[in-house]
PDB file of N, CA and C in Angstrom:
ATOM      1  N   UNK A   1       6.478  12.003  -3.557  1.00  0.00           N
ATOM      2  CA  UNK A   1       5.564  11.382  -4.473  1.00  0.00           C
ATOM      3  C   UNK A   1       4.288  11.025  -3.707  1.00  0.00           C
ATOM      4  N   UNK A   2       3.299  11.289  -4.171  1.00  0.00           N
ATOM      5  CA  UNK A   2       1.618  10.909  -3.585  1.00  0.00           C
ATOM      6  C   UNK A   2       1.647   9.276  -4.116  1.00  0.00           C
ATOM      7  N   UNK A   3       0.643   8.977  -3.209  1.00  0.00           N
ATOM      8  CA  UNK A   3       0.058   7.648  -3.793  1.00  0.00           C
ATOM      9  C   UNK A   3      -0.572   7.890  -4.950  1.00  0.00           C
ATOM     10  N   UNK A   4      -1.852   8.856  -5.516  1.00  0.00           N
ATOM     11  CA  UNK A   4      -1.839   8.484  -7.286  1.00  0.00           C
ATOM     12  C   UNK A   4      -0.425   8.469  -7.984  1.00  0.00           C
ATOM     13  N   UNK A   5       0.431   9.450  -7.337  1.00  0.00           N
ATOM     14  CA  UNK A   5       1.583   9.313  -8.490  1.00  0.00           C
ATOM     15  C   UNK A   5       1.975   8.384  -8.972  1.00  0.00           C
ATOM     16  N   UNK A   6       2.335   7.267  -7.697  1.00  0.00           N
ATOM     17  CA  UNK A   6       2.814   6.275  -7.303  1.00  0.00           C
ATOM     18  C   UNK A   6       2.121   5.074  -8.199  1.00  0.00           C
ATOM     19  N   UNK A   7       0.974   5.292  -7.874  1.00  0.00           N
ATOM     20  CA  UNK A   7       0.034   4.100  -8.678  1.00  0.00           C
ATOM     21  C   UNK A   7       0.389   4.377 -10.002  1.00  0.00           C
ATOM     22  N   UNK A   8       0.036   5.749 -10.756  1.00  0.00           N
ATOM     23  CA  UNK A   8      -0.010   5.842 -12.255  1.00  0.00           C
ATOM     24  C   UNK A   8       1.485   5.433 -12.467  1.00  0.00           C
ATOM     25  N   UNK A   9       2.486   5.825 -11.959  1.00  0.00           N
ATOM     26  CA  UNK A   9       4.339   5.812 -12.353  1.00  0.00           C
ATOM     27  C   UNK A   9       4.129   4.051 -12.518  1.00  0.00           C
ATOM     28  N   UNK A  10       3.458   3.429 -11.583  1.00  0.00           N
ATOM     29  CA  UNK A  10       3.806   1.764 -11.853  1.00  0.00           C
ATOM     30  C   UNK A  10       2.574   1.403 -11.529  1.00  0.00           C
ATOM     31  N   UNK A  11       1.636   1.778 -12.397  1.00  0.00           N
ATOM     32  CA  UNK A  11       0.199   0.953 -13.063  1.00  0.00           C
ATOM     33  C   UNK A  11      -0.480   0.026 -12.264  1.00  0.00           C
ATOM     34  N   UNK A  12      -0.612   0.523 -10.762  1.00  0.00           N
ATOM     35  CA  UNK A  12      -1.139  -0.351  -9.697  1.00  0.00           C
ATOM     36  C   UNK A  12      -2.530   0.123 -10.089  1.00  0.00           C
ATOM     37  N   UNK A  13      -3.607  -0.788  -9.870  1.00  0.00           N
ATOM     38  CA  UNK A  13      -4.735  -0.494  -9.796  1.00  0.00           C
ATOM     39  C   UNK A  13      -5.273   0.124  -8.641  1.00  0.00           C
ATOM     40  N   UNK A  14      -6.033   1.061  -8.744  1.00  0.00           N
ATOM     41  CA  UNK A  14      -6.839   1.570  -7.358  1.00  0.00           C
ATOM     42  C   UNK A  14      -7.761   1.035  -6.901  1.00  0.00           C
ATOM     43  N   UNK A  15      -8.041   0.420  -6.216  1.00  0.00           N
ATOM     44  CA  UNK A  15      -9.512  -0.455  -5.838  1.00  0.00           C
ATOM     45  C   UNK A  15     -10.419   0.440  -4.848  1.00  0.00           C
ATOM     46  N   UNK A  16      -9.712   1.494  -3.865  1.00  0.00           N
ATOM     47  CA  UNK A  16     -10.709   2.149  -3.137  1.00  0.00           C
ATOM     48  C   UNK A  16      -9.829   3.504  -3.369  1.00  0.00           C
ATOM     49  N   UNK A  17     -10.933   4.006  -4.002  1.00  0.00           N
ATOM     50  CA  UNK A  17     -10.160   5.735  -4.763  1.00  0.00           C
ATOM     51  C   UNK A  17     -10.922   6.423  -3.649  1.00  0.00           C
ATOM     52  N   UNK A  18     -11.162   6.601  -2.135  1.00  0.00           N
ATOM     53  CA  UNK A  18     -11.648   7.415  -1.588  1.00  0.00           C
ATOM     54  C   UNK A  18     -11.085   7.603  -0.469  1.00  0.00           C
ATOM     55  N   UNK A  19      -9.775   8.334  -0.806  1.00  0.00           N
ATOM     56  CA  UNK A  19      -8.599   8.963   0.008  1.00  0.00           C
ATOM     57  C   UNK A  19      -7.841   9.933   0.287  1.00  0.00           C
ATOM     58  N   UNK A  20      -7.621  10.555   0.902  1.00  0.00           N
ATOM     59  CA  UNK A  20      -6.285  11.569   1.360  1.00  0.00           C
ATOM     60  C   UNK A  20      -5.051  11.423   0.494  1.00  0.00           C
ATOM     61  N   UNK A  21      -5.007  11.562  -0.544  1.00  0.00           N
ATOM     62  CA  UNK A  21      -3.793  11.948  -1.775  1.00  0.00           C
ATOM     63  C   UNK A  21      -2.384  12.251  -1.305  1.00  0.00           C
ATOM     64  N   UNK A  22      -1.826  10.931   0.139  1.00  0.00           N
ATOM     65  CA  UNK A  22      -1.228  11.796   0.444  1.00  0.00           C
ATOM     66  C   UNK A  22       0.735  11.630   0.283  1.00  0.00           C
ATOM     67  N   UNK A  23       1.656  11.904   0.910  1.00  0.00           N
ATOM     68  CA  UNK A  23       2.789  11.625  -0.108  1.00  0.00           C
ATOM     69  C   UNK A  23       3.035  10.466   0.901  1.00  0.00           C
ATOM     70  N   UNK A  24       4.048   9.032  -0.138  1.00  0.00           N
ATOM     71  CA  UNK A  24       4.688   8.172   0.095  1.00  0.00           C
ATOM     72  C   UNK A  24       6.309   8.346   0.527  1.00  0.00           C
ATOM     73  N   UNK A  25       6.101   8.455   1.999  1.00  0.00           N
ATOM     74  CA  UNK A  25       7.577   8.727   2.535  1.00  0.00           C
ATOM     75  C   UNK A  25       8.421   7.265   2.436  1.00  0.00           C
ATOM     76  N   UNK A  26       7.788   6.262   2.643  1.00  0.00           N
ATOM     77  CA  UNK A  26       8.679   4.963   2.394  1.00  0.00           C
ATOM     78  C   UNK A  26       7.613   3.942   2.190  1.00  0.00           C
ATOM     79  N   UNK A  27       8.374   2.913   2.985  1.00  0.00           N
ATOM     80  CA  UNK A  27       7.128   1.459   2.742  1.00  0.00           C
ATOM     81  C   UNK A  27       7.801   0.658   3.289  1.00  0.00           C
ATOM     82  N   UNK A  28       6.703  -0.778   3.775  1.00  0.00           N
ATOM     83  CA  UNK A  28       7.085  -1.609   4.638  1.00  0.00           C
ATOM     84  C   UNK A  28       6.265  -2.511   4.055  1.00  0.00           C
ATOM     85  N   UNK A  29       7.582  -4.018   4.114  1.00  0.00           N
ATOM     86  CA  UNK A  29       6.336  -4.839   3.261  1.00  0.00           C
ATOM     87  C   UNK A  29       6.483  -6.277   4.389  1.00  0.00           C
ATOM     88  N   UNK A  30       5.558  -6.485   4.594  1.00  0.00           N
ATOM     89  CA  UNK A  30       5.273  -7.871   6.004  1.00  0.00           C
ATOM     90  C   UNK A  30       3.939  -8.294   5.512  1.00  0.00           C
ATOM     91  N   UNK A  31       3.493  -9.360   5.947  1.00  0.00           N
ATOM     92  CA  UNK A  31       2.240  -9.980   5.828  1.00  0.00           C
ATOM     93  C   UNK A  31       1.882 -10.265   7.460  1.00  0.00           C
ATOM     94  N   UNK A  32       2.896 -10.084   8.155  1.00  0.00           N
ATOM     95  CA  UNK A  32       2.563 -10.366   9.531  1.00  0.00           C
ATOM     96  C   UNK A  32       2.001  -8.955  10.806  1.00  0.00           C
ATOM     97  N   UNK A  33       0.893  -8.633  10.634  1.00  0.00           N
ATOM     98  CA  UNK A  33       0.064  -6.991  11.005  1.00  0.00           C
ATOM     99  C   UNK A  33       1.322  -7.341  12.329  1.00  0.00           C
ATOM    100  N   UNK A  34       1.306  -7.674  13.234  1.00  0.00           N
ATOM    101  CA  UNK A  34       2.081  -7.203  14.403  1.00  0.00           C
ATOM    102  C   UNK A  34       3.107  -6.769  13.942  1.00  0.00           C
ATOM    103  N   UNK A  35       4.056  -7.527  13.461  1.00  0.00           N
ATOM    104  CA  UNK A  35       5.373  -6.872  12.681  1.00  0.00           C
ATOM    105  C   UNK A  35       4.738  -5.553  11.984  1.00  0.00           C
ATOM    106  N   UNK A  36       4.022  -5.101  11.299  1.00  0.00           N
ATOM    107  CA  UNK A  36       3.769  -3.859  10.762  1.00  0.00           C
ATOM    108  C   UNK A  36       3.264  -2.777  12.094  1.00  0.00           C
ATOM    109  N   UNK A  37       2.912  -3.339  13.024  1.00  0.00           N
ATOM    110  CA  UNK A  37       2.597  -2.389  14.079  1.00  0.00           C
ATOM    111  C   UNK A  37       3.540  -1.964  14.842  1.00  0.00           C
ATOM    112  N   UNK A  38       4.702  -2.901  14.822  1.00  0.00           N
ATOM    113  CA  UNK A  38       5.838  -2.421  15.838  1.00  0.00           C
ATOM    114  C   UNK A  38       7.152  -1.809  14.668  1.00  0.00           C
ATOM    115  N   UNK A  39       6.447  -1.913  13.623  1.00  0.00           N
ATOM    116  CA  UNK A  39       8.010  -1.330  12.702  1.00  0.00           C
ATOM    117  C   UNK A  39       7.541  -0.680  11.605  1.00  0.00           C
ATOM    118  N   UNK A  40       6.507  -0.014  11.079  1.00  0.00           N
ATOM    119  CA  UNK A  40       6.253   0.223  10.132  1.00  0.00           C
ATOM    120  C   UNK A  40       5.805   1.729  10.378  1.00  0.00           C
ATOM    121  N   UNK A  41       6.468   2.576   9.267  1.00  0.00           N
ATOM    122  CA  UNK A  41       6.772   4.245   9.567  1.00  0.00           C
ATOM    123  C   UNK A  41       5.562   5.040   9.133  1.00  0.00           C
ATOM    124  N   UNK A  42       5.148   5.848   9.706  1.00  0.00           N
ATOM    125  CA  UNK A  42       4.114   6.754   9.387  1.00  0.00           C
ATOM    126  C   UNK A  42       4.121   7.382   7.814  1.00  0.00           C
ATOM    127  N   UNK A  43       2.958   7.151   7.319  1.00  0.00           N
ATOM    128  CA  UNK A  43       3.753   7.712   5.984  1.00  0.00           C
ATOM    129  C   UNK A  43       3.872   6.462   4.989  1.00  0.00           C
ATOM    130  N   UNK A  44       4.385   5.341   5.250  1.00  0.00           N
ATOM    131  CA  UNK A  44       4.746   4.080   4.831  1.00  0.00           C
ATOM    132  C   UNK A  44       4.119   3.553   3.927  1.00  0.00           C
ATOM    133  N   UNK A  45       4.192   2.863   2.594  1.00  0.00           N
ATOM    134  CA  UNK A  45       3.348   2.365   1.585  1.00  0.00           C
ATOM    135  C   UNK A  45       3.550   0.919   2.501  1.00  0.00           C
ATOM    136  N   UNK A  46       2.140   0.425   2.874  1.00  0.00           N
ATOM    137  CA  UNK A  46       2.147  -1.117   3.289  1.00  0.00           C
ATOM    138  C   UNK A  46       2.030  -2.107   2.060  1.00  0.00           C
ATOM    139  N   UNK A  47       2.953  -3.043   1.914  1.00  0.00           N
ATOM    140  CA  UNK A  47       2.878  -3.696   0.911  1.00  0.00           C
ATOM    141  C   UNK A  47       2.677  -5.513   1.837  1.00  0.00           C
ATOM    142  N   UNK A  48       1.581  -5.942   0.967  1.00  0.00           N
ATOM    143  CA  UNK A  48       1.325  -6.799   1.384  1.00  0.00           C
ATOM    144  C   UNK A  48       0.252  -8.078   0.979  1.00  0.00           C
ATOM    145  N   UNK A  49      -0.191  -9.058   1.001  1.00  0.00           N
ATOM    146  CA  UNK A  49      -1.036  -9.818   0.763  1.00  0.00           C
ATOM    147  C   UNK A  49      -2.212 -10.250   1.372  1.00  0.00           C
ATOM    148  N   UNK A  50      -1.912  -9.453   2.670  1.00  0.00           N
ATOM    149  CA  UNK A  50      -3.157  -9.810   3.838  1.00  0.00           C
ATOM    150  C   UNK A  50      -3.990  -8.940   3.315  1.00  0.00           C
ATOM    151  N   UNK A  51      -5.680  -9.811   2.858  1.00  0.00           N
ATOM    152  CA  UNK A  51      -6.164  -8.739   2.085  1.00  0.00           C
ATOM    153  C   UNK A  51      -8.144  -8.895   2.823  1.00  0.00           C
ATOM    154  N   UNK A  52      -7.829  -8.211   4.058  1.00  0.00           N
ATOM    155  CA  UNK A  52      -9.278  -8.364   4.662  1.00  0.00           C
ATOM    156  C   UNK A  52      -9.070  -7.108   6.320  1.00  0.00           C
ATOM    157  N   UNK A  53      -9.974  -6.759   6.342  1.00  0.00           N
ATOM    158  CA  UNK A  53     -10.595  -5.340   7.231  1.00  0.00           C
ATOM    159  C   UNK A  53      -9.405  -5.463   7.734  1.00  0.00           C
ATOM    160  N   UNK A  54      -8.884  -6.179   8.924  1.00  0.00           N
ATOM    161  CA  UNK A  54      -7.893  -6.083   9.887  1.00  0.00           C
ATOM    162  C   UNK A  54      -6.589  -5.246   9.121  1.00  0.00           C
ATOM    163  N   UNK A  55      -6.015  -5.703   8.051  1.00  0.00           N
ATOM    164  CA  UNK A  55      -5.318  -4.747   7.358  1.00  0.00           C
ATOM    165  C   UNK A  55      -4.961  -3.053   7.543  1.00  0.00           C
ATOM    166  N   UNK A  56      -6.502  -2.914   7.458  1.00  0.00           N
ATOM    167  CA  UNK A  56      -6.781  -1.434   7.502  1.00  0.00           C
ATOM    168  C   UNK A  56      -6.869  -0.710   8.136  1.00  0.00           C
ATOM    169  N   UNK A  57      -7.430  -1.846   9.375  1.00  0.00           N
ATOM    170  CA  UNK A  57      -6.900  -0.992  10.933  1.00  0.00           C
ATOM    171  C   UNK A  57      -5.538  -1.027  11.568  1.00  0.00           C
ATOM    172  N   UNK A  58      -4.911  -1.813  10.990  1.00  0.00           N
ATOM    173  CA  UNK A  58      -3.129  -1.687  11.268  1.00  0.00           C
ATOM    174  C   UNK A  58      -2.639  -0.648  10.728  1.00  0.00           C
ATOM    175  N   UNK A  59      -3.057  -0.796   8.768  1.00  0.00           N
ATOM    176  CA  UNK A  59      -2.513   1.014   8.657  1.00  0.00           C
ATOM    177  C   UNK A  59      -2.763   2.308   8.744  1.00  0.00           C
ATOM    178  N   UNK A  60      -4.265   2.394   9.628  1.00  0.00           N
ATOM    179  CA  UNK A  60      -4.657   3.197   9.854  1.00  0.00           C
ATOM    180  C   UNK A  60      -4.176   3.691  11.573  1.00  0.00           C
ATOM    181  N   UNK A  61      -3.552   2.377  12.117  1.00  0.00           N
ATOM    182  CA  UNK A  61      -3.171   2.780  13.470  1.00  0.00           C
ATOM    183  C   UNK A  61      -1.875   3.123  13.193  1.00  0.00           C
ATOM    184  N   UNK A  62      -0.692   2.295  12.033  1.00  0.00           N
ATOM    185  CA  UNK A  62       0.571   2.810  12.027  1.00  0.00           C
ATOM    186  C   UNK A  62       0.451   4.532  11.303  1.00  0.00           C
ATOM    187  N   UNK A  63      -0.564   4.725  10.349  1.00  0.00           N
ATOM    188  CA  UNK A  63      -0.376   6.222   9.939  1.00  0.00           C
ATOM    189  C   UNK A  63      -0.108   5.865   8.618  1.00  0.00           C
ATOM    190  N   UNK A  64      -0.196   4.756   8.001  1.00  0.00           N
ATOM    191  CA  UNK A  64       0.217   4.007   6.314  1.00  0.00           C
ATOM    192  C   UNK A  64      -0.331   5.324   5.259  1.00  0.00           C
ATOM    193  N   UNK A  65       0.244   5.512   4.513  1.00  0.00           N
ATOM    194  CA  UNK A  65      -0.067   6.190   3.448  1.00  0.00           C
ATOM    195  C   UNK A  65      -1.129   5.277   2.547  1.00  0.00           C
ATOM    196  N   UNK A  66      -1.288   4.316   2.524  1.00  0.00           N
ATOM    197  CA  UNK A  66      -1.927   3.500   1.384  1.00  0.00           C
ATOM    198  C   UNK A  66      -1.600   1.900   1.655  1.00  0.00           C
ATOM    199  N   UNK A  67      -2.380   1.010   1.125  1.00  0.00           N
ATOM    200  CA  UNK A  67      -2.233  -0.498   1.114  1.00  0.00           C
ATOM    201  C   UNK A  67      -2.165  -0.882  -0.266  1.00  0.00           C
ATOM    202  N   UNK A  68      -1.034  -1.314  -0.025  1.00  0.00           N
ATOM    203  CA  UNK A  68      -0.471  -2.352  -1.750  1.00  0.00           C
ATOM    204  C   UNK A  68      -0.721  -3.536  -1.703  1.00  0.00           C
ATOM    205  N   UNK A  69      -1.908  -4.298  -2.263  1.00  0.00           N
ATOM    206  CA  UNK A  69      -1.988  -5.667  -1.878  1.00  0.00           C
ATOM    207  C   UNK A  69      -1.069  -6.709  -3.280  1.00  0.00           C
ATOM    208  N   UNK A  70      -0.477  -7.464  -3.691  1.00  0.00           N
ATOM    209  CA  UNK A  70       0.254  -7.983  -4.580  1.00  0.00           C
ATOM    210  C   UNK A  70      -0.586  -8.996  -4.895  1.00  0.00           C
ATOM    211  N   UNK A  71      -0.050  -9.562  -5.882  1.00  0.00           N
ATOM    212  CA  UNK A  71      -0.447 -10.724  -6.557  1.00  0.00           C
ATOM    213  C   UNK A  71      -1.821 -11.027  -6.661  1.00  0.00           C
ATOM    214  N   UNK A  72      -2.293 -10.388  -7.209  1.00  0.00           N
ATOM    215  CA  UNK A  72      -3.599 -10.316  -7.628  1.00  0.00           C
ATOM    216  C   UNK A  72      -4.851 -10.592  -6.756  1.00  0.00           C
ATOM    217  N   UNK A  73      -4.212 -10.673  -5.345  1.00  0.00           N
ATOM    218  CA  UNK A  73      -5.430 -10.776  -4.694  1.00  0.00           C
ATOM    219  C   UNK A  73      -6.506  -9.972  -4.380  1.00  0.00           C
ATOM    220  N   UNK A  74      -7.561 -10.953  -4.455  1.00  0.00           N
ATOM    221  CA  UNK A  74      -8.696 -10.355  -4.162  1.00  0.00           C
ATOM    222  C   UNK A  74      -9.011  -9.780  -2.904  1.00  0.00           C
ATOM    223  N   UNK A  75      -9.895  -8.597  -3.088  1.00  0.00           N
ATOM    224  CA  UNK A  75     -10.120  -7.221  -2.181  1.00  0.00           C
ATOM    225  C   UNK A  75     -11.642  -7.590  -1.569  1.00  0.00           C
ATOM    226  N   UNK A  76     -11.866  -8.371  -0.558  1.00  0.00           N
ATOM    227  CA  UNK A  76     -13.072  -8.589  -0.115  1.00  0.00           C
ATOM    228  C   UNK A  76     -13.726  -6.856  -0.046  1.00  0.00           C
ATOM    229  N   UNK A  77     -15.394  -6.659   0.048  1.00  0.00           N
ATOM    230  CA  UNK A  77     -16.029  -5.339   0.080  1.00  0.00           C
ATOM    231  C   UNK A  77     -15.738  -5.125   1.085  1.00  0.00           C
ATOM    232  N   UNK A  78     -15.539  -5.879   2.346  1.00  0.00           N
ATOM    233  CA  UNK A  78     -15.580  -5.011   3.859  1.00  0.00           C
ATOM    234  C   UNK A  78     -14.349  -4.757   4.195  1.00  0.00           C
ATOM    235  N   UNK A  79     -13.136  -4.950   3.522  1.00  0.00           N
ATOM    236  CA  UNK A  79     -11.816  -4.141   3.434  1.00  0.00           C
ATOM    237  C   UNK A  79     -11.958  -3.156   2.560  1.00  0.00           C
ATOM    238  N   UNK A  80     -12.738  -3.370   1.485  1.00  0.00           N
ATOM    239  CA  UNK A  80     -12.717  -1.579   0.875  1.00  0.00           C
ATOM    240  C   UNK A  80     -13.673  -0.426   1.650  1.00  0.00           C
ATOM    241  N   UNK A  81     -14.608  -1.035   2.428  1.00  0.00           N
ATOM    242  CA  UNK A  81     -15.576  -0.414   2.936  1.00  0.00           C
ATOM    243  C   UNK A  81     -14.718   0.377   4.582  1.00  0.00           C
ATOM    244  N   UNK A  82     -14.073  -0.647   4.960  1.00  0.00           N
ATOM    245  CA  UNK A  82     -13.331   0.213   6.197  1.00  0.00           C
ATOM    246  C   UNK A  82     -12.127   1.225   5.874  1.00  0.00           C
ATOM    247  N   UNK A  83     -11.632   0.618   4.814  1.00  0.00           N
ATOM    248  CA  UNK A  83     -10.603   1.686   4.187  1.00  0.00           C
ATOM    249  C   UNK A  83     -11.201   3.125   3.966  1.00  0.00           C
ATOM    250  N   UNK A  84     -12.174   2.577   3.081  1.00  0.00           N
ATOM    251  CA  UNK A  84     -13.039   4.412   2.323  1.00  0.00           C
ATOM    252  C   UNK A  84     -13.266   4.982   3.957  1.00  0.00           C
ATOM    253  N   UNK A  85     -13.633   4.195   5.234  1.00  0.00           N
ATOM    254  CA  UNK A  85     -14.316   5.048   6.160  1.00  0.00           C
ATOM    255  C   UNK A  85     -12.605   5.579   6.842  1.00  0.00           C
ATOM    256  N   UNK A  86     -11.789   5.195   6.732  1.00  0.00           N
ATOM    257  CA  UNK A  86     -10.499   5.460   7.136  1.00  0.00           C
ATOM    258  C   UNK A  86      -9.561   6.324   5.864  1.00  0.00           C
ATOM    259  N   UNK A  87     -10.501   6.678   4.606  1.00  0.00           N
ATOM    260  CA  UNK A  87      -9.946   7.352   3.413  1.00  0.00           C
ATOM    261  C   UNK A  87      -8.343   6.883   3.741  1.00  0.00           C
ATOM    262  N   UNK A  88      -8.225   5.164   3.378  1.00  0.00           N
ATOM    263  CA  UNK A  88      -6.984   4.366   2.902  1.00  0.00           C
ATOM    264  C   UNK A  88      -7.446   4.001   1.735  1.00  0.00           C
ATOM    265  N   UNK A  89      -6.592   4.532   0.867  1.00  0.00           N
ATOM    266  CA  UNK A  89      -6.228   3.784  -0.609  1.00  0.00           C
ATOM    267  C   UNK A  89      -6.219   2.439  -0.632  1.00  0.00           C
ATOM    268  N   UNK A  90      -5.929   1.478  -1.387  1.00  0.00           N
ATOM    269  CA  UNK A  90      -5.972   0.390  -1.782  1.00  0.00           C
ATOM    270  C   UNK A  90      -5.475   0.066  -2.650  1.00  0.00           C
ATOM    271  N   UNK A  91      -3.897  -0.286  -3.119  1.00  0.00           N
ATOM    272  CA  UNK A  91      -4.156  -0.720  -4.634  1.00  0.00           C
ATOM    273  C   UNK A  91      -3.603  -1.927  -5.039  1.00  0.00           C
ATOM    274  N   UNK A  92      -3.842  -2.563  -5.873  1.00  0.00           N
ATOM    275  CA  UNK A  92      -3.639  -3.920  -6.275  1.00  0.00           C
ATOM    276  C   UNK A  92      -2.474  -4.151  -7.368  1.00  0.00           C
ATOM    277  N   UNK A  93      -1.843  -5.412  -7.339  1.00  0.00           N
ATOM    278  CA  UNK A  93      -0.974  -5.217  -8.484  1.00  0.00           C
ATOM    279  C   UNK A  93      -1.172  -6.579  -8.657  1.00  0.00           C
ATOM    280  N   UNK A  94      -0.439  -7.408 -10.046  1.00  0.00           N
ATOM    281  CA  UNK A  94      -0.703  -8.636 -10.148  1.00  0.00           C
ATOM    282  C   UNK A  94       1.042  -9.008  -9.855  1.00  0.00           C
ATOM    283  N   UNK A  95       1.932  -8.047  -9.302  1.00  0.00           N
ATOM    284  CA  UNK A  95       3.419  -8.532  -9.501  1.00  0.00           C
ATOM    285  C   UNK A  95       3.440  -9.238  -7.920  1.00  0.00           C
ATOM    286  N   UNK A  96       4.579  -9.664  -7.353  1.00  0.00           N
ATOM    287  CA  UNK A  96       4.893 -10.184  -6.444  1.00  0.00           C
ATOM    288  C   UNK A  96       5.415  -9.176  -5.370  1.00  0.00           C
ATOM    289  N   UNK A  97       5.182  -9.381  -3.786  1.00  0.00           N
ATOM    290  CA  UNK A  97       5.766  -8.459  -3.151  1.00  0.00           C
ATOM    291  C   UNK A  97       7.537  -8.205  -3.074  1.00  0.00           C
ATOM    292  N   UNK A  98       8.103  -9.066  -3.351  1.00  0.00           N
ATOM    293  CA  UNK A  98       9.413  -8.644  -3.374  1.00  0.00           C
ATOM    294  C   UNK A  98       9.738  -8.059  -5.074  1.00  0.00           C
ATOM    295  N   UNK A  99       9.066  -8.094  -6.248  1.00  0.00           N
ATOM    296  CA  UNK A  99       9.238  -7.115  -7.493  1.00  0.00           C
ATOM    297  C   UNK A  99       9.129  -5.436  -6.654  1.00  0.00           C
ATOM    298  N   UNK A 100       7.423  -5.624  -6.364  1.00  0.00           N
ATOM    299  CA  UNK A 100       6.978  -4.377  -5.952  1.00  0.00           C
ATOM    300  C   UNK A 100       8.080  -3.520  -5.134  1.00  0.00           C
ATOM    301  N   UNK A 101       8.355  -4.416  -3.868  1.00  0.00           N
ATOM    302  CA  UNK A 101       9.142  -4.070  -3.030  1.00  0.00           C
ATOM    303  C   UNK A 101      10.418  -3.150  -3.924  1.00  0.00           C
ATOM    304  N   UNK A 102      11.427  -3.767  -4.456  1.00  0.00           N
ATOM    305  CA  UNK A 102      12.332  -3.398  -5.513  1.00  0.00           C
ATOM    306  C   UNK A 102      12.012  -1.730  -6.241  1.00  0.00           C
ATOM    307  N   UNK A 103      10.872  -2.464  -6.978  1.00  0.00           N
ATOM    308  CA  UNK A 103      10.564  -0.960  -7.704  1.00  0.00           C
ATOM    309  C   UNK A 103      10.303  -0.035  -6.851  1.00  0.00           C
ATOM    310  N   UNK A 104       9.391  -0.200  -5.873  1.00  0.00           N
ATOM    311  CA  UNK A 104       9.249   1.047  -5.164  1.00  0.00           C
ATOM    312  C   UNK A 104      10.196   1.719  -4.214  1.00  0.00           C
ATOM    313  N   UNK A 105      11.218   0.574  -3.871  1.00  0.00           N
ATOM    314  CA  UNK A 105      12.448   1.352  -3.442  1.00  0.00           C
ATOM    315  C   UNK A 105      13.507   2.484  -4.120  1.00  0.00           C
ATOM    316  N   UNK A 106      13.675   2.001  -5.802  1.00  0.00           N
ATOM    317  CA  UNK A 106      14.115   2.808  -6.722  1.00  0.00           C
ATOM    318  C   UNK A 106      13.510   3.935  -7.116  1.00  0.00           C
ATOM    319  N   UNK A 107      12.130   3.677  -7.206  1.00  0.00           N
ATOM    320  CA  UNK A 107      11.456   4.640  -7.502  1.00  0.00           C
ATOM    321  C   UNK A 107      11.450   5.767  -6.252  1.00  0.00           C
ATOM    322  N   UNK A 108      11.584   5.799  -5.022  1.00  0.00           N
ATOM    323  CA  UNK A 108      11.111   6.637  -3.879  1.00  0.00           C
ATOM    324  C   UNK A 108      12.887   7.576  -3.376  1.00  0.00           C
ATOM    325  N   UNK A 109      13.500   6.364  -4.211  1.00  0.00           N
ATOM    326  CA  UNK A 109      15.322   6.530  -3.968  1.00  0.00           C
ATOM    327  C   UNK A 109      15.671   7.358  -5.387  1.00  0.00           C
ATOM    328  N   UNK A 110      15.171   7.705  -6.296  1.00  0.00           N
ATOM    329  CA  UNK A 110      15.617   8.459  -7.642  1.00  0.00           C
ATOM    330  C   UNK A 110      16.588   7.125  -8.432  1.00  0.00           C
ATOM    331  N   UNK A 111      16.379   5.818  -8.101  1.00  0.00           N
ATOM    332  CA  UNK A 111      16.943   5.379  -8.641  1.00  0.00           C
ATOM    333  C   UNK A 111      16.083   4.671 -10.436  1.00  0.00           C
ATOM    334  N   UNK A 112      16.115   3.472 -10.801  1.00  0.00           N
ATOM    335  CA  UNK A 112      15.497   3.581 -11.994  1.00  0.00           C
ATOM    336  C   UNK A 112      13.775   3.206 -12.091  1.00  0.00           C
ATOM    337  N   UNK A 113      13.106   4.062 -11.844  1.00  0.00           N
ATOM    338  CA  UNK A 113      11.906   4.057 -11.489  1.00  0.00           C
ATOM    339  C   UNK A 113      10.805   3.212 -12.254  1.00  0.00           C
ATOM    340  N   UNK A 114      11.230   2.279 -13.349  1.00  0.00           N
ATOM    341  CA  UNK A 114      10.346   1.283 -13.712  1.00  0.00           C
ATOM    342  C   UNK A 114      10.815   0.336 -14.069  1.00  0.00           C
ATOM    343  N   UNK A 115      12.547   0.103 -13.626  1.00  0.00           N
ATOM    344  CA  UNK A 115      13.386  -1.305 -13.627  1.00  0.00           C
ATOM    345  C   UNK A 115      12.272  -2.325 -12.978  1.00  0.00           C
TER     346      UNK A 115
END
């Protein structure tokens, strides 16, 4: 599954559409960037709330497929601006990271993909 898939299958918003389309092998959800630097898989949907530049250079150093920020937080411009220069997605949801977490495990597992 690509990250648009991903977004349209569970109605995440895109906040920085200027990216590499590329597929979601898993995901890792921490708010703590070191923990995402020492454990988080290439490929990986980062799910998370930390929502400012530093972000983007963590998943751009782990190899992240995309940044899921939750709960409606707000996307300062100079995290969308380093993302687009790192073509990282961005997308927003208003659910909580452990919902997200859930669904996107079912969904990536063939299990029920909009429980």
């Amino acid at each position: 599954m690509t990250v648009s898939q991903l977004a349209e299958t569970l109605s995440l918003r895109i906040v920085q559409d200027q990216f590499e389309d590329r597929h979601v092998g898993g995901a890792y959800t921490s708010d703590l960037l070191s923990d995402v630097m020492a454990n988080a898989a290439e490929a990986d949907l980062l799910i998370t709330i930390q929502s400012h530049a530093n972000t983007v250079a963590v998943a751009s150093l782990v190899g992240a497929a995309a940044i899921l920020i939750c709960n409606d937080r707000p996307v300062p411009e100079d995290m969308i601006a380093a993302a687009a220069r790192e073509e990282i997605a961005i997308l927003i949801s208003s659910e909580s990271q452990f919902t997200l977490s859930g669904r996107i495990y079912a969904l990536l597992n063939g299990l029920h993909p909009t429980a």
